[in-house]
Protein backbone atom coordinates (compact mmCIF):
# COMPACT_ATOMS: atom_id res chain seq x y z
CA UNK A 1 -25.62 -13.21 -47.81
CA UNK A 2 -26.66 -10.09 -46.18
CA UNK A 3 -29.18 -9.97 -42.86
CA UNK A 4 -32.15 -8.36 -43.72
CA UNK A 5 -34.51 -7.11 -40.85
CA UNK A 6 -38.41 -6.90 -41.44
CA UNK A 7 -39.66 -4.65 -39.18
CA UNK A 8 -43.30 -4.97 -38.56
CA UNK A 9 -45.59 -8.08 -38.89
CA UNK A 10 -48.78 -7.20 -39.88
CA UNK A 11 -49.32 -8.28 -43.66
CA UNK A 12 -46.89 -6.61 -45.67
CA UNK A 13 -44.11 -7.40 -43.42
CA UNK A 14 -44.88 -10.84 -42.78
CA UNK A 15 -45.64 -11.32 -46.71
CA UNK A 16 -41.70 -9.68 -47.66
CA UNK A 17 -40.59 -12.27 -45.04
CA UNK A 18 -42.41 -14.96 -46.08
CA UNK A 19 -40.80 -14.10 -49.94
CA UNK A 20 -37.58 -13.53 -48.95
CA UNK A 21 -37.59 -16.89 -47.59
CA UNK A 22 -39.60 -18.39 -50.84
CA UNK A 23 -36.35 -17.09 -53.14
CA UNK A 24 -33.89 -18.79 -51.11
CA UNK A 25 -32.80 -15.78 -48.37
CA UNK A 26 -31.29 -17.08 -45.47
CA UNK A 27 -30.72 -14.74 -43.01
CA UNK A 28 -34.01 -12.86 -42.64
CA UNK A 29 -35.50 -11.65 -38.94
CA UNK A 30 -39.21 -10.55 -38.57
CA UNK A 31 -39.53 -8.28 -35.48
CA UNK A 32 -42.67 -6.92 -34.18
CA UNK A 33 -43.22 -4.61 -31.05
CA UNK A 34 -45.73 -6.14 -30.04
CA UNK A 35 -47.70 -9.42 -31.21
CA UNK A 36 -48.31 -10.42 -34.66
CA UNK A 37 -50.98 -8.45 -37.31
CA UNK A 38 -51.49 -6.43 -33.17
CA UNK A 39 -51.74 -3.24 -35.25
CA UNK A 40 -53.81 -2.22 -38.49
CA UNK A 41 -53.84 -5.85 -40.03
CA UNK A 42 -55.88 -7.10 -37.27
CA UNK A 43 -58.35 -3.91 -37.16
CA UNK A 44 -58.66 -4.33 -40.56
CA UNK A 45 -61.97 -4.69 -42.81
CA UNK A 46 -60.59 -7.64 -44.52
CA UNK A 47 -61.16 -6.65 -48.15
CA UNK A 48 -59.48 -7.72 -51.39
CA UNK A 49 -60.62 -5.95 -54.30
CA UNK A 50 -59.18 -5.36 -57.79
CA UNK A 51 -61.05 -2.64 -58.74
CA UNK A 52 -58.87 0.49 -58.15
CA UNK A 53 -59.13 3.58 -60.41
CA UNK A 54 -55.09 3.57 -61.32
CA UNK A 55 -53.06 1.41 -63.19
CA UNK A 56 -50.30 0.71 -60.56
CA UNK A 57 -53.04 0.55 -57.75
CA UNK A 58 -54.86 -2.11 -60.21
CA UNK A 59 -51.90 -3.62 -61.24
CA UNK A 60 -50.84 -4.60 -57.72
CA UNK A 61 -53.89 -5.79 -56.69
CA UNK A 62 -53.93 -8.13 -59.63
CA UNK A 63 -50.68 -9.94 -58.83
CA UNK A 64 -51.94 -10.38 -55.08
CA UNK A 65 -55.00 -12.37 -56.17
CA UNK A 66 -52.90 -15.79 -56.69
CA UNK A 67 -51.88 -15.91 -53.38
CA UNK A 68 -55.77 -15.12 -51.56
CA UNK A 69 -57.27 -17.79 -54.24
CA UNK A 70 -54.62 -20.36 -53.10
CA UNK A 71 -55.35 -19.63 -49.07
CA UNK A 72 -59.21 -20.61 -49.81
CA UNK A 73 -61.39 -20.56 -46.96
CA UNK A 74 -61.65 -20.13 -44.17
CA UNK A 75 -59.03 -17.16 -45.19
CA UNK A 76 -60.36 -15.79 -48.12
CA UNK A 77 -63.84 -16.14 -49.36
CA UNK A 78 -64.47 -15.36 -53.23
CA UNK A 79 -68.02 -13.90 -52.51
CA UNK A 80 -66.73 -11.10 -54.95
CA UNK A 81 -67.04 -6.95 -54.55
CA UNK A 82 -70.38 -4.79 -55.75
CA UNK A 83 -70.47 -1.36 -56.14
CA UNK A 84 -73.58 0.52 -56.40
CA UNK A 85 -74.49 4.01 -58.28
CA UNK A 86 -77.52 5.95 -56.71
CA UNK A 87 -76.57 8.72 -59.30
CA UNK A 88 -75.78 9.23 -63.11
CA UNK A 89 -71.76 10.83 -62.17
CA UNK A 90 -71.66 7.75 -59.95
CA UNK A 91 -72.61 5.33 -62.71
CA UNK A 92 -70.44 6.86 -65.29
CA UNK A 93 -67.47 7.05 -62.73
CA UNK A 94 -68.15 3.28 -62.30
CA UNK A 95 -67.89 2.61 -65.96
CA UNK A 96 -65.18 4.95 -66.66
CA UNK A 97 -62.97 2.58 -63.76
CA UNK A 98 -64.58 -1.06 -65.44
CA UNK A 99 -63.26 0.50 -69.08
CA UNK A 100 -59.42 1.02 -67.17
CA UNK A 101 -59.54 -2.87 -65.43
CA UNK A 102 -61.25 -4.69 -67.94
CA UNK A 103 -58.24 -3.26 -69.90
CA UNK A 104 -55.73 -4.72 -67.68
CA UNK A 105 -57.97 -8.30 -67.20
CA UNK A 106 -59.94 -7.73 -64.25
CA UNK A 107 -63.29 -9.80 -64.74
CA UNK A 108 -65.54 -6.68 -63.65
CA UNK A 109 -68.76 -6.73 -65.16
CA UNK A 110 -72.26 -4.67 -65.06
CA UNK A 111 -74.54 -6.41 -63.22
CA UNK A 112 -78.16 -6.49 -61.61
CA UNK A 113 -77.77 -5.72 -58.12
CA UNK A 114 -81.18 -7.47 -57.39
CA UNK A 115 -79.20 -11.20 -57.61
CA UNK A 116 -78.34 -9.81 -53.87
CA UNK A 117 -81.10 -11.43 -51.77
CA UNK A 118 -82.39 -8.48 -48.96
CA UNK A 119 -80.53 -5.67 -50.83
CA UNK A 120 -82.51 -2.84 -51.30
CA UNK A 121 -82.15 -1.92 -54.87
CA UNK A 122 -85.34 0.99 -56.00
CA UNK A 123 -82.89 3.93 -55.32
CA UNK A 124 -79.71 2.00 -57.55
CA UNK A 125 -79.50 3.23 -61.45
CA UNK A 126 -76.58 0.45 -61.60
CA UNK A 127 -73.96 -1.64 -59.97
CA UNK A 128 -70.55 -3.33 -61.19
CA UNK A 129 -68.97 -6.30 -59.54
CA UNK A 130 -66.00 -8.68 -59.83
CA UNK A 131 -66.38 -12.29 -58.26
CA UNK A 132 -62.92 -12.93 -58.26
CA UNK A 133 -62.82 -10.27 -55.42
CA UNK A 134 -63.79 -11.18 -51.92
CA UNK A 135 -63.14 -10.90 -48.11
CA UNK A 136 -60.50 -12.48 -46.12
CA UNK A 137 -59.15 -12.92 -42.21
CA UNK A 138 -56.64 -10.46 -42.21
CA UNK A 139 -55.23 -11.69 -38.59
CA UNK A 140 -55.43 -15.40 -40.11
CA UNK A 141 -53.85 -14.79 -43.15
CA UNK A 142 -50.56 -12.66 -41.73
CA UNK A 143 -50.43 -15.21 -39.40
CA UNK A 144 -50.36 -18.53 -41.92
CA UNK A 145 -47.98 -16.21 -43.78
CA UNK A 146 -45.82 -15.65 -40.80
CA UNK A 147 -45.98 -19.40 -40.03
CA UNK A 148 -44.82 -20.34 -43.79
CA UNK A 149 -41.77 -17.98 -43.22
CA UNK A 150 -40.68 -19.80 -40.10
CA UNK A 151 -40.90 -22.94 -41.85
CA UNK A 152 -38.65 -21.94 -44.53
CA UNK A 153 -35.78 -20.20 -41.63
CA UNK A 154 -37.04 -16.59 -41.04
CA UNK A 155 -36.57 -15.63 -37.53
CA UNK A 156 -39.64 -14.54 -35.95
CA UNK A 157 -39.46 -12.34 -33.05
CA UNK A 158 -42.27 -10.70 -31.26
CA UNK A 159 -41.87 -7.81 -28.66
CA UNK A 160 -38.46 -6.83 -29.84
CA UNK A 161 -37.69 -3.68 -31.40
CA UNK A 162 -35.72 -4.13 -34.95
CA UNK A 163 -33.31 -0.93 -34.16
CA UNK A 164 -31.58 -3.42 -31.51
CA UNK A 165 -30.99 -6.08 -34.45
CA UNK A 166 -27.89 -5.98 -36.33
CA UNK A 167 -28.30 -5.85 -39.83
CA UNK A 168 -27.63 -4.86 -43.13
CA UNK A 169 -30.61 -3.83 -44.56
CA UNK A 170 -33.56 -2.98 -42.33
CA UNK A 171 -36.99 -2.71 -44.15
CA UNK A 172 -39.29 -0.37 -42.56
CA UNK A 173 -43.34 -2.00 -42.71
CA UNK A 174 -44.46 -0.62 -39.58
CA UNK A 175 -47.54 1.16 -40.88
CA UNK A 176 -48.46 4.50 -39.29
CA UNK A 177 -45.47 4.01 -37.12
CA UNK A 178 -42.75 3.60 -39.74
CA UNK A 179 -41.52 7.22 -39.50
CA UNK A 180 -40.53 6.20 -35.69
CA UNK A 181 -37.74 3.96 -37.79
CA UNK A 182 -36.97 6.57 -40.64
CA UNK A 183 -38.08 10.27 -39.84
CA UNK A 184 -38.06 11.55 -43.63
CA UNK A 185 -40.90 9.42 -44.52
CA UNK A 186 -43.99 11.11 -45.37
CA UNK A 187 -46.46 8.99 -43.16
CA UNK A 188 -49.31 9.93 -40.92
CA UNK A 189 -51.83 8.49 -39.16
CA UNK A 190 -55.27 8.66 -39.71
CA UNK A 191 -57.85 7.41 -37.49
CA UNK A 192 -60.53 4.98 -38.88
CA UNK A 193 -63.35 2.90 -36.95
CA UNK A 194 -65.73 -0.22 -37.94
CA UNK A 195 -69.06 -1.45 -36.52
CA UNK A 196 -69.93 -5.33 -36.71
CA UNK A 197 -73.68 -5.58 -35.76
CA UNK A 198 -75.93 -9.21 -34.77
CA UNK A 199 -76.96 -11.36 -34.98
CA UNK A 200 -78.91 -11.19 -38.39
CA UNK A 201 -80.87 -14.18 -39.50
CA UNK A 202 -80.81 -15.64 -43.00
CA UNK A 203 -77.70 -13.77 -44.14
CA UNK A 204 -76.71 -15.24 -47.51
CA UNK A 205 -73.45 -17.46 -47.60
CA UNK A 206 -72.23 -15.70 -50.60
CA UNK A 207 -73.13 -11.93 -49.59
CA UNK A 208 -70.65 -9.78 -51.57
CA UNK A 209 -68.72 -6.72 -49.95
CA UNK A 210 -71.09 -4.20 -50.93
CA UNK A 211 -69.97 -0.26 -51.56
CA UNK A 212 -72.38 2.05 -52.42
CA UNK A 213 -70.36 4.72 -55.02
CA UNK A 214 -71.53 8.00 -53.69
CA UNK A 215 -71.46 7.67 -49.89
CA UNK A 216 -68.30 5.21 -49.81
CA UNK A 217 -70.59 3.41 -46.92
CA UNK A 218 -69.95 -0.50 -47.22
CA UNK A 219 -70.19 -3.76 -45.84
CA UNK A 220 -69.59 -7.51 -45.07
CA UNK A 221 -70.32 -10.80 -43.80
CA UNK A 222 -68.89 -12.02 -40.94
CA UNK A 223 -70.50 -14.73 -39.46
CA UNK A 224 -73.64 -13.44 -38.45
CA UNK A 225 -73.27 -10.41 -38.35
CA UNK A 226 -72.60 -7.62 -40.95
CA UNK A 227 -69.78 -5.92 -40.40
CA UNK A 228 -69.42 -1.68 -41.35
CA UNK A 229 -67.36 1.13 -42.56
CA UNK A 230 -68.22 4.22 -44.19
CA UNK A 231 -66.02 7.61 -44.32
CA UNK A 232 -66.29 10.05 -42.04
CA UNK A 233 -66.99 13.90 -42.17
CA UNK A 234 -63.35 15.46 -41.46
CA UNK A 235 -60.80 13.23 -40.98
CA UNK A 236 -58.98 12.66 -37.45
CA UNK A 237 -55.07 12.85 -37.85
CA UNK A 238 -54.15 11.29 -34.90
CA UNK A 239 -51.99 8.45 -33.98
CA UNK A 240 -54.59 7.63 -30.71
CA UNK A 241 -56.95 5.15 -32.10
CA UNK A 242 -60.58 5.76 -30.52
CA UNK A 243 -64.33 5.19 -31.09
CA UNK A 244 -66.27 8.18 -32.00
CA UNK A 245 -69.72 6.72 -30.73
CA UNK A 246 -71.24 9.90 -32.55
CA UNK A 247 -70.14 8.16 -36.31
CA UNK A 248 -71.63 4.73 -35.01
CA UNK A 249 -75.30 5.83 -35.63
CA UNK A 250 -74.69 6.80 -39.28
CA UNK A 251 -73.14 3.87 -40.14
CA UNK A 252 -76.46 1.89 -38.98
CA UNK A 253 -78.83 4.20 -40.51
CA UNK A 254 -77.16 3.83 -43.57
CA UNK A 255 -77.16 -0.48 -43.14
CA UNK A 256 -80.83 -0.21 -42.22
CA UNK A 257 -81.86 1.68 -45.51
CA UNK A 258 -79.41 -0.56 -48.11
CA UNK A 259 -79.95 -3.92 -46.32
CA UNK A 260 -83.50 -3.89 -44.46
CA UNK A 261 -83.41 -6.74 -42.53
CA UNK A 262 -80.49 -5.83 -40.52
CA UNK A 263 -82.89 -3.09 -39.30
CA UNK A 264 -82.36 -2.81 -35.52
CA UNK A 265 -79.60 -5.37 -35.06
CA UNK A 266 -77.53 -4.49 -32.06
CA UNK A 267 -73.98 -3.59 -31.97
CA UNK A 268 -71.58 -6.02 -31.78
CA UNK A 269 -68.37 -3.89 -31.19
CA UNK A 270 -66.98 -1.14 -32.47
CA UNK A 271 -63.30 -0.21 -32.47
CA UNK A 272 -60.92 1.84 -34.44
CA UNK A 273 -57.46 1.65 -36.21
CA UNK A 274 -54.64 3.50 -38.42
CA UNK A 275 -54.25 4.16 -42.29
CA UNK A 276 -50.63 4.68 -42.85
CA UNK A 277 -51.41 7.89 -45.21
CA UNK A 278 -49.12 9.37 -47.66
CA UNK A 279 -49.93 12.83 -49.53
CA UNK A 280 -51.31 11.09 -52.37
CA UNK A 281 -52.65 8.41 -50.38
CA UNK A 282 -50.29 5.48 -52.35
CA UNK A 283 -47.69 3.77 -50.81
CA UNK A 284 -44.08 4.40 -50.69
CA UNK A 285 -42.02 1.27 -51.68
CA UNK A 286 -38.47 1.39 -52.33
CA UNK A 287 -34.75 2.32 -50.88
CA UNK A 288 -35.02 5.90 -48.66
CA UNK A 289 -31.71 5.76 -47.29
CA UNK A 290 -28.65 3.61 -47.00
CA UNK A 291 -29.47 0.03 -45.86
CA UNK A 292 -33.01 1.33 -45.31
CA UNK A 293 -35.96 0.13 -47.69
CA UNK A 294 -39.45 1.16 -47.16
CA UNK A 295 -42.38 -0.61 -47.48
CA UNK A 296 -45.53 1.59 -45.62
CA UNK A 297 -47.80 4.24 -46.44
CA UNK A 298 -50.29 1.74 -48.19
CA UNK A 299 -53.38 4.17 -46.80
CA UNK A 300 -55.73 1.42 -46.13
CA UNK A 301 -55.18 -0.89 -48.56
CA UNK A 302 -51.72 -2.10 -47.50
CA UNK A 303 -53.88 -5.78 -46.46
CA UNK A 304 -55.18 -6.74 -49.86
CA UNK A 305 -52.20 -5.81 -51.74
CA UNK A 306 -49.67 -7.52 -49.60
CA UNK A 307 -48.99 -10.76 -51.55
CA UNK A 308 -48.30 -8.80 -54.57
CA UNK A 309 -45.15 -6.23 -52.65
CA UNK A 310 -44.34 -9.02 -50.82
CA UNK A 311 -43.17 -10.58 -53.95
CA UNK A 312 -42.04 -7.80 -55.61
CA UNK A 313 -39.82 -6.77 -52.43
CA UNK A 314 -37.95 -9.64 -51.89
CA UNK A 315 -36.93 -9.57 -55.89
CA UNK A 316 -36.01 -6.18 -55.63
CA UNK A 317 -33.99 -7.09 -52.49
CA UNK A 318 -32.59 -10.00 -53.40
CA UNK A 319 -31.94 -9.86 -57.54
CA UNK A 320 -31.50 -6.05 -57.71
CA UNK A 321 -35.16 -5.38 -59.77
CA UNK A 322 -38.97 -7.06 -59.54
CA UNK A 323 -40.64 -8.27 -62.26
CA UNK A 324 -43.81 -5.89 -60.79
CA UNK A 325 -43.38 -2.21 -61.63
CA UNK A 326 -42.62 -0.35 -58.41
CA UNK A 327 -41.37 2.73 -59.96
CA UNK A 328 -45.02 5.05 -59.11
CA UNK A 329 -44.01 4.26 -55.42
CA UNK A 330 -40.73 5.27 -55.22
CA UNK A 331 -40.55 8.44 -52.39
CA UNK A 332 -38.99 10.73 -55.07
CA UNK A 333 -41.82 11.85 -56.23
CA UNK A 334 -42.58 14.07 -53.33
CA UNK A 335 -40.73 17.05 -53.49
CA UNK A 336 -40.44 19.49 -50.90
CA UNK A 337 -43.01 19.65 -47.64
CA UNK A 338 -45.58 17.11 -48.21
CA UNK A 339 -49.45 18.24 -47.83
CA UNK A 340 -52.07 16.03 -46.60
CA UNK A 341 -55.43 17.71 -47.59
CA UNK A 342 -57.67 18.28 -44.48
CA UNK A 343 -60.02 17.49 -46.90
CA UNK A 344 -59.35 14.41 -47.54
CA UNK A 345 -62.40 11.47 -48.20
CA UNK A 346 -61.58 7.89 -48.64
C-alpha cells in the first residue's frame, strides 16, 4: 500500500489522518513544523455552523456534524448559531439562505431573539438560528483526533518537515503556508484577530454564537468570558500575524451595545491568526500535481468543516472517489492569474 504523508496538523490534516487510518490505511505519517493545531486551528474562533449560503459550502458542513455531536462536551457544545437582521435586505438575505438549507435538511428556523437572556433585541426586525450548530475547542478536538489516528498506526511527527519524508503521495493541509509545499496553489494569507473579554457574571450556559447579519460582528462563550470577532475595514494580506490594538475598541463597542452587561469588561487577550484564502474564498481539495493532493484554502472555515474532508479525502485517496461531492473544489476552476479582491469582507 502506498505511504501517504499529511502535512500539517491542525484540523483538516489531523482529521484526513485520522480517516485514512479509520478505512484501513497503513502506512500514513502526520508531520507538523511545529506542534500540533500551533497554527490557525488553535487561533481559531471555534465555530461549527451549517448555515452557509452555497450548496457545497452547506453540504460539507452537514456531513461534519456527526463527528462534533459524537465528541460532546467538553469539545463541542450544541448551544446552536443566531443570526440577527437590524435591516429589511438583512432579513430577506437571512430567509433567502434558511429557504437553500432547510432544502438540504438543516433544522434552521425563525426565531425570537428575546429567548437570549441579556441580548439586546429593540434594534432586531428578526433572527434565524439552528441548535444543532454550536461551538467547539478547536485545539482539543485536532488533538483527540490526532490521538485516535495514533491509536489506529498513523505516525505522528511534530517538528519535522514532510518534504524530508519519503513518500508516495504527499497531501498538502498546511493552511496559509501550503504554497511553501506546492507553489501553483492559489493561497494567501490573510490576517485576522479575536478579543476574549472578563470576567462577565451570570453568562447563560447555553449562550448561542451570536452574528449580527449586517456588521458580521459576533460572539461566544467561553468560560466567563465572551469571546469576539468582527471584520475589519480593509483587509491585511500578510503572512505576519499581529494585533491591531486600533480594531480592539470596535469590537467592544459593538459587544457593549448587543450584549449590555458585558459593558466595561476588561480585555482578556487579544491575538491574531491566518485564513488560508483562495480567490473565491472556498477551498481547494483535490490532486494538483503528481503524487501531490491538496487539501487548504478553506478561508476560515477549514475548522468546522474538517470531519466532513477528512472523510471524503481518505475515500478519494484510498478507493479512487468519495461518496461527498468534491468536484466545486477542484483547482481547475481557476484559470489564469488568480485575483483576490482588496475588497474583500468576510
Amino acid at each position: 500500500m502506498a505511504r501517504i504523508v499529511v502535512a500539517g496538523a491542525g484540523a483538516v490534516g489531523a482529521s484526513i489522518a485520522y480517516h485514512l487510518a479509520l478505512l484501513g490505511a497503513r502506512d500514513v505519517v502526520l508531520c507538523e513544523r511545529a506542534e500540533i493545531a500551533s497554527g490557525a486551528t488553535g487561533k481559531a474562533m471555534g465555530g461549527f455552523r451549517q448555515q452557509f449560503s452555497t450548496e457545497a459550502e452547506v453540504r460539507l458542513a452537514r456531513a461534519s456534524l456527526e463527528l462534533y455531536v459524537e465528541l460532546g462536551p467538553p469539545l463541542f457544545d450544541q448551544v446552536g448559531y443566531m443570526f440577527l437582521a437590524t435591516t429589511r435586505a438583512g432579513l430577506e438575505r437571512l430567509a433567502g439562505r434558511a429557504e437553500l438549507q432547510q432544502s438540504l435538511g438543516v433544522p434552521v428556523e425563525e426565531v425570537d431573539p428575546r429567548r437570549v437572556r441579556g441580548l439586546r433585541t429593540d434594534d432586531v426586525l428578526g433572527a434565524y438560528a439552528c441548535w444543532e450548530d454550536g461551538v467547539a475547542e478547536p485545539a482539543g478536538v485536532t488533538r483527540e483526533l490526532v490521538r485516535r489516528a495514533a491509536e489506529r498506526g498513523v505516525d505522528v511527527r511534530e517538528h519535522t518537515d514532510a518534504r524530508d519524508i519519503e513518500h508516495d503521495v504527499l497531501v498538502v493541509a498546511c493552511g496559509a503556508a501550503s504554497p511553501e509545499l506546492w507553489r501553483e496553489l492559489p493561497v494567501r494569507p490573510l490576517c485576522r484577530q479575536l478579543v476574549d473579554v472578563g470576567p462577565i457574571a451570570d453568562l447563560p450556559a447555553d449562550l448561542p454564537m451570536t452574528i449580527e447579519e449586517e456588521t458580521g460582528f459576533h460572539f461566544r462563550r467561553y468560560g466567563d468570558a465572551l469571546r469576539l470577532a468582527m471584520p475589519e475595514p480593509a483587509p491585511r494580506w500578510t503572512e505576519r500575524e499581529y494585533v491591531d490594538d486600533s480594531l480592539v475598541e470596535d469590537k467592544r463597542a459593538r459587544l457593549a451595545h448587543r450584549y449590555p452587561q458585558a459593558a466595561g469588561a476588561p480585555i482578556v487577550r487579544a491575538w491574531a491568526g491566518l485564513y488560508d484564502m483562495t480567490p473565491d474564498a472556498h477551498p481547494i481539495v483535490g490532486f494538483v500535481g503528481e503524487g501531490v493532493y491538496a487539501a487548504c484554502g478553506f478561508s476560515g472555515h477549514g475548522f468546522m468543516q474538517s470531519p466532513a474532508v477528512g472523510r471524503a479525502v481518505a475515500e478519494e485517496l484510498l478507493q479512487g472517489e468519495s461518496e461527498l461531492d468534491l468536484s466545486p473544489y477542484r483547482i481547475e476552476r481557476f484559470k489564469g492569474e488568480a485575483v483576490f479582491p482588496e475588497t474583500l469582507v468576510l
